[in-house]
PDB file of N, CA and C in Angstrom:
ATOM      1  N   UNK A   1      17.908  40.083 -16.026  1.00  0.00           N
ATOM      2  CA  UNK A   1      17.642  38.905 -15.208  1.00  0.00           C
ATOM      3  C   UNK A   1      16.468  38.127 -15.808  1.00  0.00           C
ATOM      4  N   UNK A   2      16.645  36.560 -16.156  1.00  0.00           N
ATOM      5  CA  UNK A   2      15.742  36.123 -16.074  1.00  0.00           C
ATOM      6  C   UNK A   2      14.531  35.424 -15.249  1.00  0.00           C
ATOM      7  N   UNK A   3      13.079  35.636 -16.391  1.00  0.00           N
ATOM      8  CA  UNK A   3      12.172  35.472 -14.999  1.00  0.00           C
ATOM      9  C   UNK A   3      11.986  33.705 -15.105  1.00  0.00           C
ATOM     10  N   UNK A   4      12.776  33.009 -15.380  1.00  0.00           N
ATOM     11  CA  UNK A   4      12.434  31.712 -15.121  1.00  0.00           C
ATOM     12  C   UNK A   4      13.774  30.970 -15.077  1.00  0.00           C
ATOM     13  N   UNK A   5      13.775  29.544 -14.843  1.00  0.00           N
ATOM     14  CA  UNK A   5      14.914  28.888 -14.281  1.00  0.00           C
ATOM     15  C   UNK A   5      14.254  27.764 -15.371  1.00  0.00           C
ATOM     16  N   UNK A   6      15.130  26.723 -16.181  1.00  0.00           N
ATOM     17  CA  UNK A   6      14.633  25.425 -16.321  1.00  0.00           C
ATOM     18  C   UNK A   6      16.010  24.772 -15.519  1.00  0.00           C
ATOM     19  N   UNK A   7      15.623  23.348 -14.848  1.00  0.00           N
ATOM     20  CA  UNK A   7      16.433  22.529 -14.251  1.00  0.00           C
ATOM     21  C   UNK A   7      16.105  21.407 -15.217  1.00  0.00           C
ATOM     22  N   UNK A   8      17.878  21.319 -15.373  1.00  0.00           N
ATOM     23  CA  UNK A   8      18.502  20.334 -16.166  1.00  0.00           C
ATOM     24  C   UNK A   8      19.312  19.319 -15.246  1.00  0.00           C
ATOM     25  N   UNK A   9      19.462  19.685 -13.836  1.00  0.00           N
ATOM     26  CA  UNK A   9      20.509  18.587 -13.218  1.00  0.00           C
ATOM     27  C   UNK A   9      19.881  18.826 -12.337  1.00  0.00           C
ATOM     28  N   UNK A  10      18.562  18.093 -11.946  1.00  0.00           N
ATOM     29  CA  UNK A  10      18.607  17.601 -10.647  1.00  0.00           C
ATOM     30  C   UNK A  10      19.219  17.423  -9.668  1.00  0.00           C
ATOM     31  N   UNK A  11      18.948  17.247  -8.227  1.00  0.00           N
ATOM     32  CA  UNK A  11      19.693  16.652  -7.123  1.00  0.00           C
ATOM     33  C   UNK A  11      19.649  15.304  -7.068  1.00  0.00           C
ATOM     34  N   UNK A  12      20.031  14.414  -6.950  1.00  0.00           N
ATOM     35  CA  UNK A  12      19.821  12.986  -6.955  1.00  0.00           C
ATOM     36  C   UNK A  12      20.164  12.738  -5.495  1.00  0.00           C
ATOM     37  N   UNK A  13      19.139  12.412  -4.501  1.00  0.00           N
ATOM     38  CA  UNK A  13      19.316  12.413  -3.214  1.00  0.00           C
ATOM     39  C   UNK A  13      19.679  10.886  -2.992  1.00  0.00           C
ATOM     40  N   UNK A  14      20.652  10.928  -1.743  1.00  0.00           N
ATOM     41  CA  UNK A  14      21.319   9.677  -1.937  1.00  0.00           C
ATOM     42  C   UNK A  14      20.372   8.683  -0.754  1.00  0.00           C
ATOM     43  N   UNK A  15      20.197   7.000  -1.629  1.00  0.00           N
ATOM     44  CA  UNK A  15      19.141   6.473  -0.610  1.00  0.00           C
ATOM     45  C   UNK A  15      19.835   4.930  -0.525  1.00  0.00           C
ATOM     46  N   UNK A  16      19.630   4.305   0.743  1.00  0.00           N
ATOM     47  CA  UNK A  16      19.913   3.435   0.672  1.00  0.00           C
ATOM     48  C   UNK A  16      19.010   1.929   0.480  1.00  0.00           C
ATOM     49  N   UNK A  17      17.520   2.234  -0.222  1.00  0.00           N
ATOM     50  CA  UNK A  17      17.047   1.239  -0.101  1.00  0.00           C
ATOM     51  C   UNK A  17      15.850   1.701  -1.644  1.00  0.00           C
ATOM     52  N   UNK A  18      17.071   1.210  -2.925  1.00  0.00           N
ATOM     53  CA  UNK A  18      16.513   1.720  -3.643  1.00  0.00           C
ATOM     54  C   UNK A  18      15.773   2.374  -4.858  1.00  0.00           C
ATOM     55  N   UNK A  19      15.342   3.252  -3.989  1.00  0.00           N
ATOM     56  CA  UNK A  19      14.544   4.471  -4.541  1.00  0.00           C
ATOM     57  C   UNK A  19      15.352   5.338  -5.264  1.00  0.00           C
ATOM     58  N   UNK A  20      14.885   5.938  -6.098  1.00  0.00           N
ATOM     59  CA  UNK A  20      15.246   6.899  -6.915  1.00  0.00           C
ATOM     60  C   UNK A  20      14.769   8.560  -6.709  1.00  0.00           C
ATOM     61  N   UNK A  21      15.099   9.836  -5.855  1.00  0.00           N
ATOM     62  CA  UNK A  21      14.246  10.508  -5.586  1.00  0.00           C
ATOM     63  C   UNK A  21      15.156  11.481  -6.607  1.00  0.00           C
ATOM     64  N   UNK A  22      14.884  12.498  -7.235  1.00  0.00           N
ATOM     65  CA  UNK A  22      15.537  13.281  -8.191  1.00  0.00           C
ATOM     66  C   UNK A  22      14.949  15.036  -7.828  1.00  0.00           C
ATOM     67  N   UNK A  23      15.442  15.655  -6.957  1.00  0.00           N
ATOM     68  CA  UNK A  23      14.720  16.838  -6.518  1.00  0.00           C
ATOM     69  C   UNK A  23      14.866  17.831  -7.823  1.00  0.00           C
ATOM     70  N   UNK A  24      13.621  18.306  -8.398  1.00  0.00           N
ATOM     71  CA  UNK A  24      14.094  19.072  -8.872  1.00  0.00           C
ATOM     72  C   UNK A  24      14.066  20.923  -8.870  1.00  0.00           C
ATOM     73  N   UNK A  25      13.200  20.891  -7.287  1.00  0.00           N
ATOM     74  CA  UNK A  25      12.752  21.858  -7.314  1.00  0.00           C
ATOM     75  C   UNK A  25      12.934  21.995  -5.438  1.00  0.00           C
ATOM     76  N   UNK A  26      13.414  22.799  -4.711  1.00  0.00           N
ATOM     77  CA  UNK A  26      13.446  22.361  -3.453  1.00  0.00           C
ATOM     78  C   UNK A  26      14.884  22.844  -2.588  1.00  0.00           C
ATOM     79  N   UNK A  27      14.477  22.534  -1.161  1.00  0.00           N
ATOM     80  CA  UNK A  27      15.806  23.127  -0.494  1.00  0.00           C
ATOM     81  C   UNK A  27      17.394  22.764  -0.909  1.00  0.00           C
ATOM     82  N   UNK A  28      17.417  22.190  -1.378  1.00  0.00           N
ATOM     83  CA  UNK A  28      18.879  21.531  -1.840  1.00  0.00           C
ATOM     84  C   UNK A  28      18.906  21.920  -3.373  1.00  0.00           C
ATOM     85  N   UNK A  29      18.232  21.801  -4.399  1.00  0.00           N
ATOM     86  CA  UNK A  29      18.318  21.462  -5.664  1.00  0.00           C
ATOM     87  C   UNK A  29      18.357  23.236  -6.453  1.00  0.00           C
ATOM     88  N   UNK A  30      17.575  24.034  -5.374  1.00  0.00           N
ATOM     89  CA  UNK A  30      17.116  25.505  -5.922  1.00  0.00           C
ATOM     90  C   UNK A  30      16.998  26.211  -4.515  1.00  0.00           C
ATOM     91  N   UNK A  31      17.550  25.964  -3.740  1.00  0.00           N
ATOM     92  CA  UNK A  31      17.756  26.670  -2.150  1.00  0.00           C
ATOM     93  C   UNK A  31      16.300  27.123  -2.149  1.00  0.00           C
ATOM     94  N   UNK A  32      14.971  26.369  -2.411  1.00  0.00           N
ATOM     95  CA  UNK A  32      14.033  27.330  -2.299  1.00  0.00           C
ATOM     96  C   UNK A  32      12.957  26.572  -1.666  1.00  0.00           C
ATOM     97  N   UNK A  33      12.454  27.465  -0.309  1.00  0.00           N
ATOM     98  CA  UNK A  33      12.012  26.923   1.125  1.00  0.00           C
ATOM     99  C   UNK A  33      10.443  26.654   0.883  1.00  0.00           C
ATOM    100  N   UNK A  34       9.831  27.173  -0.134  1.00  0.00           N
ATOM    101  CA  UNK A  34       8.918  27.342  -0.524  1.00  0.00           C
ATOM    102  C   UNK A  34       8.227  25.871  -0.905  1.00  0.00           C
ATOM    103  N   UNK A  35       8.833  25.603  -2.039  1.00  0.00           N
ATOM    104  CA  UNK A  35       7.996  24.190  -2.346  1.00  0.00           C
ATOM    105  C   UNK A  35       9.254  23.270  -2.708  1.00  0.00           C
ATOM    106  N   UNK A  36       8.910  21.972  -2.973  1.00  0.00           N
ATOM    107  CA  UNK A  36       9.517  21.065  -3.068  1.00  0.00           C
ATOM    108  C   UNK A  36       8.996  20.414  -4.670  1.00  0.00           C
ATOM    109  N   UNK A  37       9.524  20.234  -5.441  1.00  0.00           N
ATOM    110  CA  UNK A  37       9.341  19.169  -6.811  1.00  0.00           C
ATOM    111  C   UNK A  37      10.224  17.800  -7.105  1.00  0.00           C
ATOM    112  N   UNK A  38       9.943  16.967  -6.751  1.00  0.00           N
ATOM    113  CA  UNK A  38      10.828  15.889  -6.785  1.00  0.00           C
ATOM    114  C   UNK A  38      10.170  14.519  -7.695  1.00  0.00           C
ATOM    115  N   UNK A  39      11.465  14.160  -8.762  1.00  0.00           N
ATOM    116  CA  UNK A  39      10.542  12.797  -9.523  1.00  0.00           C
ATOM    117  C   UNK A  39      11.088  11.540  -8.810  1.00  0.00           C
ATOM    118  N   UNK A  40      10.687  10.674  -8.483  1.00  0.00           N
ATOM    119  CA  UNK A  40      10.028   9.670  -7.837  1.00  0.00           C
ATOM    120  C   UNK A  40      10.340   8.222  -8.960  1.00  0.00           C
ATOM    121  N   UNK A  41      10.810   7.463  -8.048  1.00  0.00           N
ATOM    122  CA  UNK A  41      10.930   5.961  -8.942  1.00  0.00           C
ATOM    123  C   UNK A  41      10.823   4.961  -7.613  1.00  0.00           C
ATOM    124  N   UNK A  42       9.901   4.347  -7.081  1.00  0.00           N
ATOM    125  CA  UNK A  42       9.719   2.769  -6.444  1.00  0.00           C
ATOM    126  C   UNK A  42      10.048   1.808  -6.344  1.00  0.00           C
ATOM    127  N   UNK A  43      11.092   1.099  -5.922  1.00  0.00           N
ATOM    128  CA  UNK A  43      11.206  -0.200  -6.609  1.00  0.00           C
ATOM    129  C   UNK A  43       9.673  -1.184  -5.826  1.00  0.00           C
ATOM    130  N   UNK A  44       9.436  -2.388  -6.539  1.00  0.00           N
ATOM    131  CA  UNK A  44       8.611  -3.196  -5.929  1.00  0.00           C
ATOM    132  C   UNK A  44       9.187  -3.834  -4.128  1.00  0.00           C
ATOM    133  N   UNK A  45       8.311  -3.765  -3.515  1.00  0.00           N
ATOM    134  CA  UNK A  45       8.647  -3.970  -2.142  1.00  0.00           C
ATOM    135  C   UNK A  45       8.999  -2.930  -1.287  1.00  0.00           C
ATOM    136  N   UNK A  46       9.447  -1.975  -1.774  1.00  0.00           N
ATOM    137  CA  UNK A  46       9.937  -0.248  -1.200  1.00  0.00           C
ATOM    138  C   UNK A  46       8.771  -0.337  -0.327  1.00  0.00           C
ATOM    139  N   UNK A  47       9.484   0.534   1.282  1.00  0.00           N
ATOM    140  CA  UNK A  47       8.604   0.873   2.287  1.00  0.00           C
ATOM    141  C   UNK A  47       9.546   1.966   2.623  1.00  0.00           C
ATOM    142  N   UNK A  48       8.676   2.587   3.511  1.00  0.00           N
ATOM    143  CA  UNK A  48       9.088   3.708   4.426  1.00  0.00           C
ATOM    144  C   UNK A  48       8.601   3.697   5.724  1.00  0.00           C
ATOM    145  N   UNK A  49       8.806   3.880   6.798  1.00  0.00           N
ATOM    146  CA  UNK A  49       8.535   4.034   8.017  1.00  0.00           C
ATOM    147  C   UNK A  49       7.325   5.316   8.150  1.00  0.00           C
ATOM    148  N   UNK A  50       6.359   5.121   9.104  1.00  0.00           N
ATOM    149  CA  UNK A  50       5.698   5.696   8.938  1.00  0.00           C
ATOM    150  C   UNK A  50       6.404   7.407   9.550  1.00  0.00           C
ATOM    151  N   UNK A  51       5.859   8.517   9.140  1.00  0.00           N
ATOM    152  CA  UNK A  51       6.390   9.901   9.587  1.00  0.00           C
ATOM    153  C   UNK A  51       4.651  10.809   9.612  1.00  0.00           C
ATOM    154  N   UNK A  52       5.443  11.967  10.092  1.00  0.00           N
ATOM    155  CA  UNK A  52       4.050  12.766  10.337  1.00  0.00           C
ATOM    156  C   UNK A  52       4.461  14.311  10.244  1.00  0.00           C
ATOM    157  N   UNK A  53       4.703  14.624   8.598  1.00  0.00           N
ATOM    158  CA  UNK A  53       5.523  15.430   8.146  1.00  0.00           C
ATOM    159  C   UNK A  53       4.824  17.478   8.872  1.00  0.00           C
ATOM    160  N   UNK A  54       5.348  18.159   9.039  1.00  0.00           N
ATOM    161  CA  UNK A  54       4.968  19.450   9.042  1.00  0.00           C
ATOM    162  C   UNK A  54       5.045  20.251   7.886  1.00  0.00           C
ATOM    163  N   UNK A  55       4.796  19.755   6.863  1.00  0.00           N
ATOM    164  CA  UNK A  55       4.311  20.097   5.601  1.00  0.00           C
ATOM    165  C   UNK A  55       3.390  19.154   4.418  1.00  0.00           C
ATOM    166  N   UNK A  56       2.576  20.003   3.682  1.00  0.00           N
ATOM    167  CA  UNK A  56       1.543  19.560   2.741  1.00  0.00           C
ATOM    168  C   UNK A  56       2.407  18.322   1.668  1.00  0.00           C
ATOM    169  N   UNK A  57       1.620  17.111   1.377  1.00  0.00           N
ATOM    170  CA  UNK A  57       2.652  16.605   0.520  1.00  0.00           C
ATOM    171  C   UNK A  57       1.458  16.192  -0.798  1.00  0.00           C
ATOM    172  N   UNK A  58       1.813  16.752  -2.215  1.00  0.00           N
ATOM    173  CA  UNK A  58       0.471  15.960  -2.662  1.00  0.00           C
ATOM    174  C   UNK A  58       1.680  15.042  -3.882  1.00  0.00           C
ATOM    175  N   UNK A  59       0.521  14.231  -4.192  1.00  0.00           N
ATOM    176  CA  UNK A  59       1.470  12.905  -5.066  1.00  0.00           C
ATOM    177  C   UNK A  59       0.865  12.566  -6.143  1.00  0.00           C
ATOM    178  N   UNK A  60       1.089  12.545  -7.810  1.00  0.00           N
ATOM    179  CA  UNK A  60       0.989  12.085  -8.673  1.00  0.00           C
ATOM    180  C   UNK A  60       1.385  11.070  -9.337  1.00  0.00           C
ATOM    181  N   UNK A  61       0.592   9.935  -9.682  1.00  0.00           N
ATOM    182  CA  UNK A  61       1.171   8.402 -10.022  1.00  0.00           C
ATOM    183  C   UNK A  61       1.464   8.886 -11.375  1.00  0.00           C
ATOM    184  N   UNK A  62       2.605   8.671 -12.031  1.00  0.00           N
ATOM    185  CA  UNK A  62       2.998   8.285 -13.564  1.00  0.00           C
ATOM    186  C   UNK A  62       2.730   6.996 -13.689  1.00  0.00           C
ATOM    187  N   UNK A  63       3.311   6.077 -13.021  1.00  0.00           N
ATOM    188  CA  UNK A  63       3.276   4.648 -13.585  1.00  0.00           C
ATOM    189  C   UNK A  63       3.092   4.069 -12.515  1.00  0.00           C
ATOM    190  N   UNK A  64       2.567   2.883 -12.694  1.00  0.00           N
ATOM    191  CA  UNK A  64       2.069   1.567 -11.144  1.00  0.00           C
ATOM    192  C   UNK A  64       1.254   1.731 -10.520  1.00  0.00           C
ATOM    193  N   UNK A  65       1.628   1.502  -9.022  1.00  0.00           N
ATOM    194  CA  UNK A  65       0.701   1.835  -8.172  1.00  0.00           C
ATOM    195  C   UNK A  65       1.370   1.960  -6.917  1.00  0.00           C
ATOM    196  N   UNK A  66       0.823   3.221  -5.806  1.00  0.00           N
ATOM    197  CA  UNK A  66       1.394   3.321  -4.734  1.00  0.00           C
ATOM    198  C   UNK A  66       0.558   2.954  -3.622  1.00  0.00           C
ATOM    199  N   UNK A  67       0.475   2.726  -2.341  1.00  0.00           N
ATOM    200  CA  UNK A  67       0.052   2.265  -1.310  1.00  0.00           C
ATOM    201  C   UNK A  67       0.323   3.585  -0.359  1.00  0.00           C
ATOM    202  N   UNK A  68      -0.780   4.232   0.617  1.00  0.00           N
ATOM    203  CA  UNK A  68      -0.443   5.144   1.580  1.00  0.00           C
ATOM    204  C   UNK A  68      -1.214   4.562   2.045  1.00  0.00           C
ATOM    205  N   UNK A  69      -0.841   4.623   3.769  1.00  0.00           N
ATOM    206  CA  UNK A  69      -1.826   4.550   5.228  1.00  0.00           C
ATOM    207  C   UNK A  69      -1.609   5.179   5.619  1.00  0.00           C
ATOM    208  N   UNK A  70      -2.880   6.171   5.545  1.00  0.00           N
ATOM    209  CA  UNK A  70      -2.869   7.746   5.795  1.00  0.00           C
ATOM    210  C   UNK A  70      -3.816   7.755   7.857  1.00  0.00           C
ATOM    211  N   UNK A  71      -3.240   7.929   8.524  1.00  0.00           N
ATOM    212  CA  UNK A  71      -3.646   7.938   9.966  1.00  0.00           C
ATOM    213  C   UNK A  71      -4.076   6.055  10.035  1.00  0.00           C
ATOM    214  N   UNK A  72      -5.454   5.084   9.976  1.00  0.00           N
ATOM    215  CA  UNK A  72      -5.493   4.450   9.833  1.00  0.00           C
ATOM    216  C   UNK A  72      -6.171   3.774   8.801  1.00  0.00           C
ATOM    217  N   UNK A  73      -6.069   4.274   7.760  1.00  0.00           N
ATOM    218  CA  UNK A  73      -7.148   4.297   6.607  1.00  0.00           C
ATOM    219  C   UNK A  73      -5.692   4.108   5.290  1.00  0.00           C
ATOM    220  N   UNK A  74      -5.737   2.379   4.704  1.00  0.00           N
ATOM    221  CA  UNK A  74      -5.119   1.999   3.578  1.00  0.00           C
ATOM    222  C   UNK A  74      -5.814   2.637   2.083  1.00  0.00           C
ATOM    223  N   UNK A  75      -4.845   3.515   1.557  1.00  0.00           N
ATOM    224  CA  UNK A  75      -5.467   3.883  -0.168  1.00  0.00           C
ATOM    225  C   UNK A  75      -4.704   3.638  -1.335  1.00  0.00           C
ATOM    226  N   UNK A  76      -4.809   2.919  -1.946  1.00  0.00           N
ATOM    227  CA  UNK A  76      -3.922   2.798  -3.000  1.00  0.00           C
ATOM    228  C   UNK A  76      -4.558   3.716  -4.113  1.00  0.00           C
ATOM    229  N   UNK A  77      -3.055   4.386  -4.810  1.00  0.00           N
ATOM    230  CA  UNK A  77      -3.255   4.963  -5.946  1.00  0.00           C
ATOM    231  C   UNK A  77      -2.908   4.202  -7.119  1.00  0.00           C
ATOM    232  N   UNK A  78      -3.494   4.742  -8.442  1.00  0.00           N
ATOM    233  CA  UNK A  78      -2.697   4.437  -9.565  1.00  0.00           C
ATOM    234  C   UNK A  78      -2.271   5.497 -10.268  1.00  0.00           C
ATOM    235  N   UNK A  79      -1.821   4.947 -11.830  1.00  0.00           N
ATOM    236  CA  UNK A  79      -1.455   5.722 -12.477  1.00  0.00           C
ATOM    237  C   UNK A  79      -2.885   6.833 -12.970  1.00  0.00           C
ATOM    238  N   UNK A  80      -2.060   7.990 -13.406  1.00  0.00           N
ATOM    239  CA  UNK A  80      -3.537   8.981 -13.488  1.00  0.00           C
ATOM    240  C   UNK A  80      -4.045   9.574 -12.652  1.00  0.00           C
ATOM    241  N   UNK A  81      -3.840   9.288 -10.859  1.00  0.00           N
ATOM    242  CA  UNK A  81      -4.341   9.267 -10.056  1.00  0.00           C
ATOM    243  C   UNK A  81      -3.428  10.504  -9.043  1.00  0.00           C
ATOM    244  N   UNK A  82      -4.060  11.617  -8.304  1.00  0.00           N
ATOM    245  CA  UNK A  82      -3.164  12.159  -7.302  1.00  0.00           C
ATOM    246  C   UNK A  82      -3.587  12.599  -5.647  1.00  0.00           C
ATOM    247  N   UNK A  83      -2.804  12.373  -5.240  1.00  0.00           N
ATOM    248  CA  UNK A  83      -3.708  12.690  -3.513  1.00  0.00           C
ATOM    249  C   UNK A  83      -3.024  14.125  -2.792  1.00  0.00           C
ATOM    250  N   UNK A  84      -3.204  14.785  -2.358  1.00  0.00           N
ATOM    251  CA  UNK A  84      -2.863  15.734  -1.118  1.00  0.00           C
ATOM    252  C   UNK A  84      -3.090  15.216   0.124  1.00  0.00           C
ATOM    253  N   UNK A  85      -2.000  14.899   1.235  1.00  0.00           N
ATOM    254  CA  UNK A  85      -2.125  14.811   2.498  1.00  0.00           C
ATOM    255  C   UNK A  85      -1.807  15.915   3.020  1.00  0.00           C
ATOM    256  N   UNK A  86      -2.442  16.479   4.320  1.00  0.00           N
ATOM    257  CA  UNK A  86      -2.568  17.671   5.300  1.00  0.00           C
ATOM    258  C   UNK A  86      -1.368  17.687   5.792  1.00  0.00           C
ATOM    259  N   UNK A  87      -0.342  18.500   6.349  1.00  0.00           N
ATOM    260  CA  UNK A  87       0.540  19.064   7.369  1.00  0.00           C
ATOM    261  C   UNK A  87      -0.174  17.943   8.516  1.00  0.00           C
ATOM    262  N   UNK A  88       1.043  17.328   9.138  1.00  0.00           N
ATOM    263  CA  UNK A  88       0.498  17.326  10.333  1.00  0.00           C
ATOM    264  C   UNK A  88       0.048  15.870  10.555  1.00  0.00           C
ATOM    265  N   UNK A  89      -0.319  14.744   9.307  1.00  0.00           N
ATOM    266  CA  UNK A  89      -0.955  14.109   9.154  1.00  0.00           C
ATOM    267  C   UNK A  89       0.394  12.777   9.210  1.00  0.00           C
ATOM    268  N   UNK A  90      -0.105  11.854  10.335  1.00  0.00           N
ATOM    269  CA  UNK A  90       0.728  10.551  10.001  1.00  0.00           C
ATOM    270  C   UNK A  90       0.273   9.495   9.117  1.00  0.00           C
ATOM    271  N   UNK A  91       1.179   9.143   8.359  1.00  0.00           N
ATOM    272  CA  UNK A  91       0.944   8.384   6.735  1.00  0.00           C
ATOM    273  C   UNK A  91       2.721   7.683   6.701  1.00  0.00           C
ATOM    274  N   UNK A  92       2.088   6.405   5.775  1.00  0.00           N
ATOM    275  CA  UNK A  92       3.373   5.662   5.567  1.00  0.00           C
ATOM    276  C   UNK A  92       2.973   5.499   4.013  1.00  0.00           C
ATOM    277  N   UNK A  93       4.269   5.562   3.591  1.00  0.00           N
ATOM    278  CA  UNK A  93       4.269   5.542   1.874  1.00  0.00           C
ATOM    279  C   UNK A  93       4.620   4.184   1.597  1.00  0.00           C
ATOM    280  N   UNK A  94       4.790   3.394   0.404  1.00  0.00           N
ATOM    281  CA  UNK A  94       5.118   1.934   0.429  1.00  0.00           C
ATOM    282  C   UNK A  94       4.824   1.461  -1.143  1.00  0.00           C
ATOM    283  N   UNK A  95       5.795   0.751  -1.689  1.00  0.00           N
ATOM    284  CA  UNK A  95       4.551   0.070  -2.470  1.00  0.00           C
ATOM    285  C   UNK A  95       5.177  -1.583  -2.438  1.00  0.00           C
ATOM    286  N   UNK A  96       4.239  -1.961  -2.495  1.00  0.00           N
ATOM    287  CA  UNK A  96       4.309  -3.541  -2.052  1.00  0.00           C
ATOM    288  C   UNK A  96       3.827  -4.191  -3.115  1.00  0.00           C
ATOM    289  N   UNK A  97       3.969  -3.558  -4.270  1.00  0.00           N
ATOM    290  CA  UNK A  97       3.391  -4.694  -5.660  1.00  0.00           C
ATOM    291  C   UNK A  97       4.326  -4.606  -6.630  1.00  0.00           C
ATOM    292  N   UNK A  98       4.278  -5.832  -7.429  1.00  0.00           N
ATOM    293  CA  UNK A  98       5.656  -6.468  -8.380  1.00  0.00           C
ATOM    294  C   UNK A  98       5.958  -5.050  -9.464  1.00  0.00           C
ATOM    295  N   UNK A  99       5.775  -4.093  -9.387  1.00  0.00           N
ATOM    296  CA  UNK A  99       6.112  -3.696 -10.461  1.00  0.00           C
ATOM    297  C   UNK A  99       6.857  -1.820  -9.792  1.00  0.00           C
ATOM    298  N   UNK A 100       7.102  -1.549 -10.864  1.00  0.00           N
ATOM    299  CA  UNK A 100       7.897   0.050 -10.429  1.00  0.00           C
ATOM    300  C   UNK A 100       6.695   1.211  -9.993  1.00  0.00           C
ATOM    301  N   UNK A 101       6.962   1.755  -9.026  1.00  0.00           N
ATOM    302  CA  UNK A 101       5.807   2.824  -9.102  1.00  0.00           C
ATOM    303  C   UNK A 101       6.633   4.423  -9.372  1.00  0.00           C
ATOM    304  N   UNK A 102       6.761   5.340 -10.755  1.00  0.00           N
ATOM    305  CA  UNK A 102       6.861   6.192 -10.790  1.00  0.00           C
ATOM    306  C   UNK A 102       5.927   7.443 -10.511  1.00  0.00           C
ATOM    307  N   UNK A 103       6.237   8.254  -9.905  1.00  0.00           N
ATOM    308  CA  UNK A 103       5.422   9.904  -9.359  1.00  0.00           C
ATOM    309  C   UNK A 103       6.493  11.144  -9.288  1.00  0.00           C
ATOM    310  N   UNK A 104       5.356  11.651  -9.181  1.00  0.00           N
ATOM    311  CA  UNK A 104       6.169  13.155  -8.407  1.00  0.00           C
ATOM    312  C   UNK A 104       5.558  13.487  -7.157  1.00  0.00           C
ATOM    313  N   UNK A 105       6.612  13.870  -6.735  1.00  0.00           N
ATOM    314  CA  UNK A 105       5.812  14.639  -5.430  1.00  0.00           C
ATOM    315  C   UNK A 105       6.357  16.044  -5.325  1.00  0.00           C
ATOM    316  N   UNK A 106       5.238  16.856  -4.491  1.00  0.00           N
ATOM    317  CA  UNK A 106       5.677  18.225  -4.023  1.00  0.00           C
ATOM    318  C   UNK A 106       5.019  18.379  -2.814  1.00  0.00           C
ATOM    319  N   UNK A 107       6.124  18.918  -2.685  1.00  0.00           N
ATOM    320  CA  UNK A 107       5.882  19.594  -0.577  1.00  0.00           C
ATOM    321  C   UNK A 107       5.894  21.129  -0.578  1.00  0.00           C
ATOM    322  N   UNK A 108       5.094  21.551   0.191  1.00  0.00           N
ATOM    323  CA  UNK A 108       4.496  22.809   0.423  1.00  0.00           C
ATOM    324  C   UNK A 108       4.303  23.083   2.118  1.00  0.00           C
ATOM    325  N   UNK A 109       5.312  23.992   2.751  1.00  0.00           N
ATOM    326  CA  UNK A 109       6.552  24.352   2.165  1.00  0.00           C
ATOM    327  C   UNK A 109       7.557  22.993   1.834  1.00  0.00           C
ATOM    328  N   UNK A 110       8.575  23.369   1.340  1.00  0.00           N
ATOM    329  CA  UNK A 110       9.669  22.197   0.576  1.00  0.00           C
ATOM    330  C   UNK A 110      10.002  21.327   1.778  1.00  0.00           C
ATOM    331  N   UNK A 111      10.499  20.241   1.380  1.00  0.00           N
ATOM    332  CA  UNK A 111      10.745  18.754   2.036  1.00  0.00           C
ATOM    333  C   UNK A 111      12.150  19.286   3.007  1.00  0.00           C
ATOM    334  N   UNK A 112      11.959  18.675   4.186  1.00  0.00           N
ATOM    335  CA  UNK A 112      12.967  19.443   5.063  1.00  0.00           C
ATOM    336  C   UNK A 112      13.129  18.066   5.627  1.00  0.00           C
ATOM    337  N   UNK A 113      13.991  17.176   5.581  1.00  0.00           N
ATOM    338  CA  UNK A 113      14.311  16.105   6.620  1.00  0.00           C
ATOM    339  C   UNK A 113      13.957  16.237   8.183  1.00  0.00           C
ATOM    340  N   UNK A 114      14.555  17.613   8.716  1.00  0.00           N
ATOM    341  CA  UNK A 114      14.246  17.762   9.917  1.00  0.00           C
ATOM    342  C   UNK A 114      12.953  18.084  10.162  1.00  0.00           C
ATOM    343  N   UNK A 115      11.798  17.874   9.473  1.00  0.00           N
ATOM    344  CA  UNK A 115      10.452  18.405   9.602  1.00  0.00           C
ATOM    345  C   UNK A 115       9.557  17.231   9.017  1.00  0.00           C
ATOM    346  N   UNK A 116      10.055  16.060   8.784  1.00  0.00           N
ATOM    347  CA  UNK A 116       9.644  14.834   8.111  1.00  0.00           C
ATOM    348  C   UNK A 116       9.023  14.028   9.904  1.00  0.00           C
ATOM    349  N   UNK A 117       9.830  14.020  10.359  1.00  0.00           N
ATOM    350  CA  UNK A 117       9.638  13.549  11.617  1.00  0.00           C
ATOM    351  C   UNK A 117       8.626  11.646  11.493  1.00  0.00           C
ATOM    352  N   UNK A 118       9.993  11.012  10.931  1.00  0.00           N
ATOM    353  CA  UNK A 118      10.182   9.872  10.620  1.00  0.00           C
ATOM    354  C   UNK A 118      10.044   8.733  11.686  1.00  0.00           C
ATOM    355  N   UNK A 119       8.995   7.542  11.879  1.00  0.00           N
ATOM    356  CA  UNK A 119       9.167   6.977  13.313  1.00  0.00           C
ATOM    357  C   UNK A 119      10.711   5.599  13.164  1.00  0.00           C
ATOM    358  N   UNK A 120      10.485   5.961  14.304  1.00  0.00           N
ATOM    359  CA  UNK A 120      11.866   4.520  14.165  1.00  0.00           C
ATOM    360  C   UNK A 120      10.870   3.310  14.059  1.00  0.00           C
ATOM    361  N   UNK A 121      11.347   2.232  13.325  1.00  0.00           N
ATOM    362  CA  UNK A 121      10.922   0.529  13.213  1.00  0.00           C
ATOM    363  C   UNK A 121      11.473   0.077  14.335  1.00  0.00           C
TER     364      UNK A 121
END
């Protein structure tokens, strides 16, 4: 048995406003409850509704820049740049500037839709 896995085929989660999310590590992609690895593509104008996830989410900019309003406090990241938000914590992701924002993100434990707890607009 081997002690490692490389992923070559992503999950390509299906979105309708979009985004590009590519899991590559996570409940769907590697049945594994543990953490989440997913690469990340923005288009300019991309928003999300704000949510107030029950898991850790931290985020690494590759390219652009992203926008979070983390409880009531606006932070933009850039490239180079990475944040950890707390379990528990309401934050809206977004990016609202002309250009692509690529990242990764990982969730700890892994990204669970039903544990995203997404507000309605």
């Amino acid at each position: 048995m081997k002690k490692y896995f490389i992923q070559k085929t992503p999950f390509v989660v299906p979105t309708t406003d979009g985004k590009l999310i590519e899991e590559h590590h996570g409940k769907v992609a590697t049945q594994n409850e543990a953490i989440s690895i997913a690469h990340m593509i923005a288009p300019p104008g991309w928003s999300e509704p704000f949510q107030t996830p029950e898991f850790e989410e931290y985020t690494y900019i590759i390219k652009g820049k992203k926008q979070f309003i983390i409880e009531n406090e606006t932070i933009i990241l850039k490239a180079g740049e990475s944040i950890k938000i707390e379990a528990n914590t309401r934050v809206q992701y977004s990016n609202p500037f002309d250009e692509i924002c690529e990242y990764i993100a990982i969730c700890k434990p892994a990204f669970d839709f039903t544990k995203v707890h997404r507000e309605e607009n």
